[in-house]
PDB file of N, CA and C in Angstrom:
ATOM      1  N   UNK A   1      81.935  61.247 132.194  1.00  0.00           N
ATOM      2  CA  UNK A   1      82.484  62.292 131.352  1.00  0.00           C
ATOM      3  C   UNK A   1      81.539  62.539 130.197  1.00  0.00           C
ATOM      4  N   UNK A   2      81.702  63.948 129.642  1.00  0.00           N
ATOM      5  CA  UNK A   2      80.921  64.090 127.859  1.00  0.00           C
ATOM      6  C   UNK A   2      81.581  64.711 127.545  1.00  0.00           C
ATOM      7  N   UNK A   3      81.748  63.965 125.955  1.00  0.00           N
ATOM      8  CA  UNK A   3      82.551  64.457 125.003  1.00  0.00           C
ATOM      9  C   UNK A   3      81.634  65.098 124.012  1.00  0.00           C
ATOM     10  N   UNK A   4      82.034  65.751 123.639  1.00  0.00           N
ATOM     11  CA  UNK A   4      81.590  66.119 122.135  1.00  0.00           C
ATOM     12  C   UNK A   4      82.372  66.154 121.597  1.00  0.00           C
ATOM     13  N   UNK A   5      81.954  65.540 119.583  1.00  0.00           N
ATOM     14  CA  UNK A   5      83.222  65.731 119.098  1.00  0.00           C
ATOM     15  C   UNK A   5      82.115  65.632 117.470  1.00  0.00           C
ATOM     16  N   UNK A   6      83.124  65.928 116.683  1.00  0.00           N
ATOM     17  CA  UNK A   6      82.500  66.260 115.220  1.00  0.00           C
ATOM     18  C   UNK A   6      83.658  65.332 114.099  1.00  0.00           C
ATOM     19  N   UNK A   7      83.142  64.944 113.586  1.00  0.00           N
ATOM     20  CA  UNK A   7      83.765  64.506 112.529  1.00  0.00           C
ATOM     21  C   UNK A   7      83.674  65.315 111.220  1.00  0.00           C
ATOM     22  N   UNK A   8      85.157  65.170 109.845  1.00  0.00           N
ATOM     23  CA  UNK A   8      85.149  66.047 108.846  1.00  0.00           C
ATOM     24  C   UNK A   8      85.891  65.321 107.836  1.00  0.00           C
ATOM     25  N   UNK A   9      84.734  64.324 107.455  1.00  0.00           N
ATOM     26  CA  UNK A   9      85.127  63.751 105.952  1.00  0.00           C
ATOM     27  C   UNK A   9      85.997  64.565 104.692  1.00  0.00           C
ATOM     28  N   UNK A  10      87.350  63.606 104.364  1.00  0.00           N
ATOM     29  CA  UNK A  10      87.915  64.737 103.377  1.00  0.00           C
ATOM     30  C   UNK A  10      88.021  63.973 101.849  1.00  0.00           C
ATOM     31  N   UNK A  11      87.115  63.938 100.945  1.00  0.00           N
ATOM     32  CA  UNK A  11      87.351  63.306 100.050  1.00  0.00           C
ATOM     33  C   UNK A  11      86.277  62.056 100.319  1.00  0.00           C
ATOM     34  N   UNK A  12      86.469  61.084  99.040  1.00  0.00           N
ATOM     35  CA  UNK A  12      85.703  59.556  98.804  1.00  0.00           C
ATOM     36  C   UNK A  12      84.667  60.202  98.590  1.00  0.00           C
ATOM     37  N   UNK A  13      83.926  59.149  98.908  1.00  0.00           N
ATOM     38  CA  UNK A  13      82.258  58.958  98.654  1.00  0.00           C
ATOM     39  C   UNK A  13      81.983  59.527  99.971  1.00  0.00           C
ATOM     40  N   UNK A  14      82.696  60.552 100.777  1.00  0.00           N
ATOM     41  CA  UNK A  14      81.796  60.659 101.981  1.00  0.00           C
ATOM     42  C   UNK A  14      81.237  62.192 101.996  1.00  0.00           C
ATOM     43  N   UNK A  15      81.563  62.728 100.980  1.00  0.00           N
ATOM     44  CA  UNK A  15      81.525  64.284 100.876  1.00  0.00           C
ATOM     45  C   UNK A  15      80.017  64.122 100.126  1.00  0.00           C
ATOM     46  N   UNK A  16      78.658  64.852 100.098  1.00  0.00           N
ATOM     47  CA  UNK A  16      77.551  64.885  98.922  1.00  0.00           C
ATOM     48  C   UNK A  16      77.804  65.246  97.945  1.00  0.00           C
ATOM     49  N   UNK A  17      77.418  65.292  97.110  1.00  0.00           N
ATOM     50  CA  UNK A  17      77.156  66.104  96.130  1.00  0.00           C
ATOM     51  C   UNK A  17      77.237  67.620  96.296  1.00  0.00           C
ATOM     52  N   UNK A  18      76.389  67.865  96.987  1.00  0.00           N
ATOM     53  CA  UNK A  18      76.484  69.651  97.479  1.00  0.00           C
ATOM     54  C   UNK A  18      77.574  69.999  98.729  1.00  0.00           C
ATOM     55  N   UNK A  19      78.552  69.055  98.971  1.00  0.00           N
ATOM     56  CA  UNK A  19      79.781  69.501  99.537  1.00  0.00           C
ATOM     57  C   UNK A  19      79.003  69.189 100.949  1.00  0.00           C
ATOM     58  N   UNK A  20      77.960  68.355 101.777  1.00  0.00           N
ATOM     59  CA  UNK A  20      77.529  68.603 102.522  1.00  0.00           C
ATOM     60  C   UNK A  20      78.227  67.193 102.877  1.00  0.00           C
ATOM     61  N   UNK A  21      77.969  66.745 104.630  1.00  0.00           N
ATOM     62  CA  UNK A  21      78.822  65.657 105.130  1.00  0.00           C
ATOM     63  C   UNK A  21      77.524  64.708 105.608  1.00  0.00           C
ATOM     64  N   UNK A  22      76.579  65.124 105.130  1.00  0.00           N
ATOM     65  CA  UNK A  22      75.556  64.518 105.962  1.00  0.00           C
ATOM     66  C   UNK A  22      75.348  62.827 106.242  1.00  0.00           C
ATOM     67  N   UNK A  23      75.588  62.568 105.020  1.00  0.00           N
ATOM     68  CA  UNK A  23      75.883  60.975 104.921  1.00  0.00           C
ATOM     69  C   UNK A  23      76.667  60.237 105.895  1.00  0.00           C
ATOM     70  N   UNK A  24      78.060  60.746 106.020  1.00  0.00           N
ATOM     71  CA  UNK A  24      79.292  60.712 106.748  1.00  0.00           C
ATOM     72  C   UNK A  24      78.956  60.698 108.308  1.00  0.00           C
ATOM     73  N   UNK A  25      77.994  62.272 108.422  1.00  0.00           N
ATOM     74  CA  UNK A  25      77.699  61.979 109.888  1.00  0.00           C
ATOM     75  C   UNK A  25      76.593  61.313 110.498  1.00  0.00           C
ATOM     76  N   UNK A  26      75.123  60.681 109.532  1.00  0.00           N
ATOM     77  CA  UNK A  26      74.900  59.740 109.983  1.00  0.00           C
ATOM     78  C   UNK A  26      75.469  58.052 109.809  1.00  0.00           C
ATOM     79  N   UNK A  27      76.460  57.917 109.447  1.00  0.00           N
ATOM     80  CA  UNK A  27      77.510  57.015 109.547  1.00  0.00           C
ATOM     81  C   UNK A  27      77.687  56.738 111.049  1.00  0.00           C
ATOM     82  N   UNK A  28      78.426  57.750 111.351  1.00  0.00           N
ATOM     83  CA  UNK A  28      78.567  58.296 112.565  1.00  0.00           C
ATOM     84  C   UNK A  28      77.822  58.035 113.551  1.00  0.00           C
ATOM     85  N   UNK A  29      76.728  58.762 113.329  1.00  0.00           N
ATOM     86  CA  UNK A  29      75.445  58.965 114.567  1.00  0.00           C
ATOM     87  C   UNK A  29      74.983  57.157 114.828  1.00  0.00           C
ATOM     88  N   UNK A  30      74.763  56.336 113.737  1.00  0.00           N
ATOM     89  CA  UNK A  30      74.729  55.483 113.787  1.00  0.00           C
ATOM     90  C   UNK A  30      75.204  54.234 115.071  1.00  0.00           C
ATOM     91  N   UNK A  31      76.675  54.666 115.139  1.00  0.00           N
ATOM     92  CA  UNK A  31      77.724  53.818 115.964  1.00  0.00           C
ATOM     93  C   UNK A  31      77.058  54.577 117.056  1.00  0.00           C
ATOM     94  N   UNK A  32      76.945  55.751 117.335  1.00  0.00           N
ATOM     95  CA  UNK A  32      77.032  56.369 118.665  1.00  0.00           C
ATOM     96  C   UNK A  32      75.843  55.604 119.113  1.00  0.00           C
ATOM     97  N   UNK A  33      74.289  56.020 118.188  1.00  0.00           N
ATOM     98  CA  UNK A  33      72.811  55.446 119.255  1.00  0.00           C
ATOM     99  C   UNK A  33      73.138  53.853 119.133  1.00  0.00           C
ATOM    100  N   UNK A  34      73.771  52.951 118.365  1.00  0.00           N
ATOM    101  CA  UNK A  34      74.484  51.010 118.807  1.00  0.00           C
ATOM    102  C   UNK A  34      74.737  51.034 120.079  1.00  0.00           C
ATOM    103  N   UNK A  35      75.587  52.197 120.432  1.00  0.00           N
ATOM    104  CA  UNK A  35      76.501  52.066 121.851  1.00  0.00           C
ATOM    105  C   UNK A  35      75.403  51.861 122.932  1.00  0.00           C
ATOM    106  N   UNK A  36      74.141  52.732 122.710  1.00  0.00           N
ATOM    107  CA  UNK A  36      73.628  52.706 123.867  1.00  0.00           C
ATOM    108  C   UNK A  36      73.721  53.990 124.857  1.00  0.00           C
ATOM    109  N   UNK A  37      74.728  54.427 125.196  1.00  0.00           N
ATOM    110  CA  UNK A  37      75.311  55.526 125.699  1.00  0.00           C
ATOM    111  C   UNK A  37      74.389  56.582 125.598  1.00  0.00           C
ATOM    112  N   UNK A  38      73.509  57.887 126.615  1.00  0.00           N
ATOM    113  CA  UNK A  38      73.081  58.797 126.586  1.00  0.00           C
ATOM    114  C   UNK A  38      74.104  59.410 125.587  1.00  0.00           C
ATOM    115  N   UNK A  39      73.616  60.073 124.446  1.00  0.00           N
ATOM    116  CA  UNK A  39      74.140  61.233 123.274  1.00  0.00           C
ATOM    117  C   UNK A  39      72.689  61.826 123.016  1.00  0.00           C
ATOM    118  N   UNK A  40      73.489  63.017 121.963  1.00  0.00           N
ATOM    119  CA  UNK A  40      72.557  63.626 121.624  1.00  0.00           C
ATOM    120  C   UNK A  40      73.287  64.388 120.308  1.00  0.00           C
ATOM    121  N   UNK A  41      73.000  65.205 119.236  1.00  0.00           N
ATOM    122  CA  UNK A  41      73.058  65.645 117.884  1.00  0.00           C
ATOM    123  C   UNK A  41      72.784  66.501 117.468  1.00  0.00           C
ATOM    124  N   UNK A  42      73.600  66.985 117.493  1.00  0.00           N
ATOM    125  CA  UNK A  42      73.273  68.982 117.068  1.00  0.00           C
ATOM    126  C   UNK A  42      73.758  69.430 116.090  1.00  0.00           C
ATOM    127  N   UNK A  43      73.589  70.150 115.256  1.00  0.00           N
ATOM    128  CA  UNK A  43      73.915  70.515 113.733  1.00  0.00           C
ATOM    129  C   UNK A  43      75.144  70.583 113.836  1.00  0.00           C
ATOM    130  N   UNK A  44      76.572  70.771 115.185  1.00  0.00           N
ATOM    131  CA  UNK A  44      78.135  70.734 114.654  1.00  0.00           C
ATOM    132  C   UNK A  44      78.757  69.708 115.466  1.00  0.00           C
ATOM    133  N   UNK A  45      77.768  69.145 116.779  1.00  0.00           N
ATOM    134  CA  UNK A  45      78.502  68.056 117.559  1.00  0.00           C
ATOM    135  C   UNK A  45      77.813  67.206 117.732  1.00  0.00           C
ATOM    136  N   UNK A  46      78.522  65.961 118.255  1.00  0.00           N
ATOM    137  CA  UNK A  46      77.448  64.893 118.560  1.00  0.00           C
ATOM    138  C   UNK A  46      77.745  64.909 120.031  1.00  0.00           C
ATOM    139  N   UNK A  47      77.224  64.964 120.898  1.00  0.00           N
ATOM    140  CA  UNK A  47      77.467  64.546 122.444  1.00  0.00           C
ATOM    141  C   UNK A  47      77.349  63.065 122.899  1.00  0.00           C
ATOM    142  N   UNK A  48      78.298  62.711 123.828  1.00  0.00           N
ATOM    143  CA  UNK A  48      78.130  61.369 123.802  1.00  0.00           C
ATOM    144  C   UNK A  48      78.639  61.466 125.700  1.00  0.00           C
ATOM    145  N   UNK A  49      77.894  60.605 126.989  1.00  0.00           N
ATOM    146  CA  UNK A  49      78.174  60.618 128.290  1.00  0.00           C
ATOM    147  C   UNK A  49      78.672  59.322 128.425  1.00  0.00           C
ATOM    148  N   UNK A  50      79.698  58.696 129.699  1.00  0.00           N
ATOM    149  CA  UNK A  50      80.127  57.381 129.887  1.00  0.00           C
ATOM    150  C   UNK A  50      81.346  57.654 130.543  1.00  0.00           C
ATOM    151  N   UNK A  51      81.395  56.243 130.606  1.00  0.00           N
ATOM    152  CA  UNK A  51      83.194  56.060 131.082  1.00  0.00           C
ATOM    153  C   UNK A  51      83.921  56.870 130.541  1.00  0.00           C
ATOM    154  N   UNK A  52      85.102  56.754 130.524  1.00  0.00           N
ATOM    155  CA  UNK A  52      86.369  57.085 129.692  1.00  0.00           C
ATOM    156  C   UNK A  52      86.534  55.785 128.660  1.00  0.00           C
ATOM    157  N   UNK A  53      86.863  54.884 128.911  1.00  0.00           N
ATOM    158  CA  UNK A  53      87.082  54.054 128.076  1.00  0.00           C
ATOM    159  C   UNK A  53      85.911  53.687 126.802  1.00  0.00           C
ATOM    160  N   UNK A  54      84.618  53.602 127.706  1.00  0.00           N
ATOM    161  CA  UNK A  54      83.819  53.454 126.928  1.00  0.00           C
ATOM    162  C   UNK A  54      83.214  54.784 125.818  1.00  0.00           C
ATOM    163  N   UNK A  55      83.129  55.619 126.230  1.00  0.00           N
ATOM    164  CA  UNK A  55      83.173  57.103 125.165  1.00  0.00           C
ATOM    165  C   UNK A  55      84.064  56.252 124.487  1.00  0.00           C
ATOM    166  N   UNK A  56      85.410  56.714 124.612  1.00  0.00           N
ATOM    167  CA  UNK A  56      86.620  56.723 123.723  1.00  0.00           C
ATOM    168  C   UNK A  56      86.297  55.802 122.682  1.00  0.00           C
ATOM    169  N   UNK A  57      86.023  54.674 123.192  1.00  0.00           N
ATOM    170  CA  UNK A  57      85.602  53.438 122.382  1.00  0.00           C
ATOM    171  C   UNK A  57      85.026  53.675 121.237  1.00  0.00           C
ATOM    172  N   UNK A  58      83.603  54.724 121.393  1.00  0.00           N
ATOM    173  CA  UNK A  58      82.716  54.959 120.586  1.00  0.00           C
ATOM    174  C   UNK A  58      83.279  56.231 119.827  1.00  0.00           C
ATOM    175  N   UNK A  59      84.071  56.865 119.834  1.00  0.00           N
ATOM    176  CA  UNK A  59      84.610  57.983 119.045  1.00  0.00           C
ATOM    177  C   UNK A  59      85.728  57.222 118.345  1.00  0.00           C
ATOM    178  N   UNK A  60      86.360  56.567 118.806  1.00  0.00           N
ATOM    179  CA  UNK A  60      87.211  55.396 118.056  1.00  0.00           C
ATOM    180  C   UNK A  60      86.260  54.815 116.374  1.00  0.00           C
ATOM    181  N   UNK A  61      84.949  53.847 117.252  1.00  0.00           N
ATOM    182  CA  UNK A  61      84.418  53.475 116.471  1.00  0.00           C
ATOM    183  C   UNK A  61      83.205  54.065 114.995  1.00  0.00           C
ATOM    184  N   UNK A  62      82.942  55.462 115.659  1.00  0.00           N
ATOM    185  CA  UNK A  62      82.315  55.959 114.719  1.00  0.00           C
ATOM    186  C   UNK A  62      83.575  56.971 113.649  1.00  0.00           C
ATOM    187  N   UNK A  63      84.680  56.962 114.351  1.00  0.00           N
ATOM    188  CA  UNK A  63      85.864  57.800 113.627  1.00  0.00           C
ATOM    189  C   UNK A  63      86.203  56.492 112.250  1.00  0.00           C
ATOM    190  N   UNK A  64      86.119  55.419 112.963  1.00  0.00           N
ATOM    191  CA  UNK A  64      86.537  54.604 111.817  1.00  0.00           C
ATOM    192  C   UNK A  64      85.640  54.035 110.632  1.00  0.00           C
ATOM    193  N   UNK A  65      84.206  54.539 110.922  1.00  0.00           N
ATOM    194  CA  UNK A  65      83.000  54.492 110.179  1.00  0.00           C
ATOM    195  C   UNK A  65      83.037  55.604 109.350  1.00  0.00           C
ATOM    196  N   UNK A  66      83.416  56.407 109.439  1.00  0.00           N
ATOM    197  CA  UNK A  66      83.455  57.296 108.394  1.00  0.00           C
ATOM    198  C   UNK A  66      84.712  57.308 107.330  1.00  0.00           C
ATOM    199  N   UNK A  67      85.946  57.238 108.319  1.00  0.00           N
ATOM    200  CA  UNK A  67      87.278  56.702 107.699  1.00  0.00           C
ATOM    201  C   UNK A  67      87.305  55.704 106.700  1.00  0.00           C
ATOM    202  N   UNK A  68      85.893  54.574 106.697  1.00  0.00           N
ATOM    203  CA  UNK A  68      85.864  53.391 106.046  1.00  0.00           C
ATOM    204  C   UNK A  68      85.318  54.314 104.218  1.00  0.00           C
ATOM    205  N   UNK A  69      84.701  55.470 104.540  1.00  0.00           N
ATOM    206  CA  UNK A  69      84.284  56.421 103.449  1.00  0.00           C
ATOM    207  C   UNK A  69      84.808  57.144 102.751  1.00  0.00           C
ATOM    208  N   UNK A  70      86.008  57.846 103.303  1.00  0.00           N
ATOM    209  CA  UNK A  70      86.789  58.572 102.871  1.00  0.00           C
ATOM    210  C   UNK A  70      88.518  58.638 102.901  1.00  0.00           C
ATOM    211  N   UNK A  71      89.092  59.080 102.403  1.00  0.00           N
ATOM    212  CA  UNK A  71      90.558  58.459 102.675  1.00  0.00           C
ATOM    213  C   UNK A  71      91.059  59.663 103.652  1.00  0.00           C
ATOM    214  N   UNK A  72      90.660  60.755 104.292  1.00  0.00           N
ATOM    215  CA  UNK A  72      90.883  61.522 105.461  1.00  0.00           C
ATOM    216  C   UNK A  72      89.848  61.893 106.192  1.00  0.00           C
ATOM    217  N   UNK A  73      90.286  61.683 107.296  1.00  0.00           N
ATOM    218  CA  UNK A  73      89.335  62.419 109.240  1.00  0.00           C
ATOM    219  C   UNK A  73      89.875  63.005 109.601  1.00  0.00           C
ATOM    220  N   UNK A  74      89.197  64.225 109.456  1.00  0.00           N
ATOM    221  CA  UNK A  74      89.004  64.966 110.742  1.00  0.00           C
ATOM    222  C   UNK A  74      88.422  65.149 112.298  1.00  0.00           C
ATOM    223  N   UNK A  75      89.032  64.987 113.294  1.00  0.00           N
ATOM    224  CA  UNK A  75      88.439  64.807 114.566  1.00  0.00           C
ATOM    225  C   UNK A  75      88.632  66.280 115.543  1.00  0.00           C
ATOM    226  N   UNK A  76      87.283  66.689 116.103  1.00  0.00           N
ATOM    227  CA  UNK A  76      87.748  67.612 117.005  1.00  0.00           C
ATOM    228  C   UNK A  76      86.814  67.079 117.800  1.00  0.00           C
ATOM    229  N   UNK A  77      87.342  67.134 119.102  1.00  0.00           N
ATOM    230  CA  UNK A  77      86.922  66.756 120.730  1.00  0.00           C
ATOM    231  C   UNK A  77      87.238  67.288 121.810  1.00  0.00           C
ATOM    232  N   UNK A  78      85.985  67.434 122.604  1.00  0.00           N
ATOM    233  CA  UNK A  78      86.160  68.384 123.932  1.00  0.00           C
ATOM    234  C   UNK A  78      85.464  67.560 124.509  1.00  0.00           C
ATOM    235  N   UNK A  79      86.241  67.338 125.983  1.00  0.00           N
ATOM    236  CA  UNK A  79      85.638  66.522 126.810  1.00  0.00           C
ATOM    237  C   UNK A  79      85.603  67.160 128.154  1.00  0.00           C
ATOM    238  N   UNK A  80      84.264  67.206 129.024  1.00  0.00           N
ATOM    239  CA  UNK A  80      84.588  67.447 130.105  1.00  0.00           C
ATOM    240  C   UNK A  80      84.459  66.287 131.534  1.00  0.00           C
ATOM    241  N   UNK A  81      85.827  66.141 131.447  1.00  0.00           N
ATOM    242  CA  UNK A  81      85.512  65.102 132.466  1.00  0.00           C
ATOM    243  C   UNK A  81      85.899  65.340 134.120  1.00  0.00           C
ATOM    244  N   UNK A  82      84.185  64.498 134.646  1.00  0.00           N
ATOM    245  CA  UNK A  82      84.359  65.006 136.292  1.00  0.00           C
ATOM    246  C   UNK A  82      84.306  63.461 136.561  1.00  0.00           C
ATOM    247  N   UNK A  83      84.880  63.049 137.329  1.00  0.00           N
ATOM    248  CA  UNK A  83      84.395  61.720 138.365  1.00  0.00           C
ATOM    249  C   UNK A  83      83.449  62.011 139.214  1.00  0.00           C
ATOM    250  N   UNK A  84      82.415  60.848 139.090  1.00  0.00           N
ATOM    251  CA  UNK A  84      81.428  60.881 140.029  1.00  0.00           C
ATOM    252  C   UNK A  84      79.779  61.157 139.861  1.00  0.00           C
ATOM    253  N   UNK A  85      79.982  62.112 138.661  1.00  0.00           N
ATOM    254  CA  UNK A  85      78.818  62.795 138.110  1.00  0.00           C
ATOM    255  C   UNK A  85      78.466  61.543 136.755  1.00  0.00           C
ATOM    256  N   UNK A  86      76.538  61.641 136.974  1.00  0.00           N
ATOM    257  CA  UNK A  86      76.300  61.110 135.855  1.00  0.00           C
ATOM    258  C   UNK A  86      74.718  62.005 135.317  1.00  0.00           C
ATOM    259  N   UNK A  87      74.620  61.396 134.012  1.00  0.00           N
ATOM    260  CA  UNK A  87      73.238  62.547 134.057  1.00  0.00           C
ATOM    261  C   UNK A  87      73.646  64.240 133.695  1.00  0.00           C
ATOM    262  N   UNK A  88      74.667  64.362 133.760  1.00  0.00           N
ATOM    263  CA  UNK A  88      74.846  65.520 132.639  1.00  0.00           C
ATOM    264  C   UNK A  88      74.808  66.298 131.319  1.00  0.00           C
ATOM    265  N   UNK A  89      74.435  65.017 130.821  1.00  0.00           N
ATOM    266  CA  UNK A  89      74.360  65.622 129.406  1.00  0.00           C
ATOM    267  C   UNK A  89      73.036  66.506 129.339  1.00  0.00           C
ATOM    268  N   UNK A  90      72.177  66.186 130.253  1.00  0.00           N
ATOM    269  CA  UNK A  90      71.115  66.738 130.816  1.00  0.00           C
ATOM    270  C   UNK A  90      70.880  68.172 131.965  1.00  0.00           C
ATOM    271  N   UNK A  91      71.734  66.970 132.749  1.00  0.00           N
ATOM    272  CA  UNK A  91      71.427  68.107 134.036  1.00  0.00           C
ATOM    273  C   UNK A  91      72.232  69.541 133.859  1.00  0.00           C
ATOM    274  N   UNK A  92      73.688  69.708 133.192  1.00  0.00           N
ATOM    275  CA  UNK A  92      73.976  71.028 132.716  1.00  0.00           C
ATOM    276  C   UNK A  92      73.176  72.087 131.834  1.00  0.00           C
ATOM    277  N   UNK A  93      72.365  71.244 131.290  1.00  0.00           N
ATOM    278  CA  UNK A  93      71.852  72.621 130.410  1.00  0.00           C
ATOM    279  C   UNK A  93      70.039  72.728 131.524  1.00  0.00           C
ATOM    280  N   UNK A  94      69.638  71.701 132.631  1.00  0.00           N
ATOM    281  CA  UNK A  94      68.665  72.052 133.365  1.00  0.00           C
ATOM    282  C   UNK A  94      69.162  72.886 134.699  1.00  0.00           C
ATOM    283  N   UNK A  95      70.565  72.927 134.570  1.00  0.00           N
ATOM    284  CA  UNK A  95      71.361  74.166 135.737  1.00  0.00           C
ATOM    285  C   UNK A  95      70.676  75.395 135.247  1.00  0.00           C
ATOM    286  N   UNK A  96      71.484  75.618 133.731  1.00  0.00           N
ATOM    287  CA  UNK A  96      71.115  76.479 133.091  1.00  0.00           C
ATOM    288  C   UNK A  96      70.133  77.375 132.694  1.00  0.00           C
ATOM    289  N   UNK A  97      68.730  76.299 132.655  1.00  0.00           N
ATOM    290  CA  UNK A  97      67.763  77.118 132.109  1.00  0.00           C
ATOM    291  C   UNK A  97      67.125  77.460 133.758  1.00  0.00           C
ATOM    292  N   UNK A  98      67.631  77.008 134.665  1.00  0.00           N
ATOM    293  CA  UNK A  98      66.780  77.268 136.127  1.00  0.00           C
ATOM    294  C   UNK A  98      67.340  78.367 136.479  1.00  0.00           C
ATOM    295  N   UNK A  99      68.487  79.148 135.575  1.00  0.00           N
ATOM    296  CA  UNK A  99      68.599  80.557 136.150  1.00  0.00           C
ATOM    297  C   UNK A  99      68.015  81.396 135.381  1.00  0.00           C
ATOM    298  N   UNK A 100      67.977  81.133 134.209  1.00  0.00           N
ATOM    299  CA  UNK A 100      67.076  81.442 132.536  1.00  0.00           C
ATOM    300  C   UNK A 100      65.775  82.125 133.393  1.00  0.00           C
ATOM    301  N   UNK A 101      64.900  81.084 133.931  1.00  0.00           N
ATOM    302  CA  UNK A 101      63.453  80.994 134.185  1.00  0.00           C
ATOM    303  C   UNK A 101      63.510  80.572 136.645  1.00  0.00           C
ATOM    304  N   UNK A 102      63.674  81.364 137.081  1.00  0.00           N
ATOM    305  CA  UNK A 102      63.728  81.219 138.143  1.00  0.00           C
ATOM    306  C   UNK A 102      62.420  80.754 138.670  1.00  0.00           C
ATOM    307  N   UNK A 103      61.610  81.001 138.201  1.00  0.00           N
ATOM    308  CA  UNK A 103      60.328  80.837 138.545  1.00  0.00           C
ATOM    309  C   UNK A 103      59.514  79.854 138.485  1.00  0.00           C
ATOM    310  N   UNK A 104      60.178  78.966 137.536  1.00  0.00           N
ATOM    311  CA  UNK A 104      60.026  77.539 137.343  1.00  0.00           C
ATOM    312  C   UNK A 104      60.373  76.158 138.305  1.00  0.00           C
TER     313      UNK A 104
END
């Protein structure tokens, strides 16, 4: 399965100075590259591939890394989960660009 999901520090020490979360979400990013787990980090999600249990685990654990910062979380998560498939966090967006560029 891959999830993506974003975290949204509300308050504490997890907000910057300039209202930015950046701190908060390498908090975050942190737990995710520990796990090990193919992810990846994009200016509104973090992507993360695996089990079920084991994702969950790690959205658990980086939810509570930031939580340890601020006295409210925000969590939004989209997961698409297939059995069977691995290598997606990849291979969907190399579907993608092979219709982009056919010629390739």
């Amino acid at each position: 399965m891959i999830v993506a999901f974003s975290l949204s520090p509300s308050g504490g020490d997890a907000v910057d100075a300039d209202g930015g979360m950046s701190e908060a979400v390498a908090v975050a990013v942190e737990v995710v590259r520990a796990s090990g787990l193919p992810n990846q980090t994009t200016a509104m999600f973090t992507y993360l591939e695996g089990e079920w249990d084991e994702v969950m685990a790690v959205v658990k654990a980086a939810t509570e890394a930031v939580a340890a910062r601020a006295p409210r979380v925000g969590l939004v998560l989209k997961a698409d989960i297939r059995p069977g498939h691995t290598g997606e966090l990849t291979g969907k967006v190399e579907r993608v660009e092979r219709h982009l560029d056919p010629d390739s």
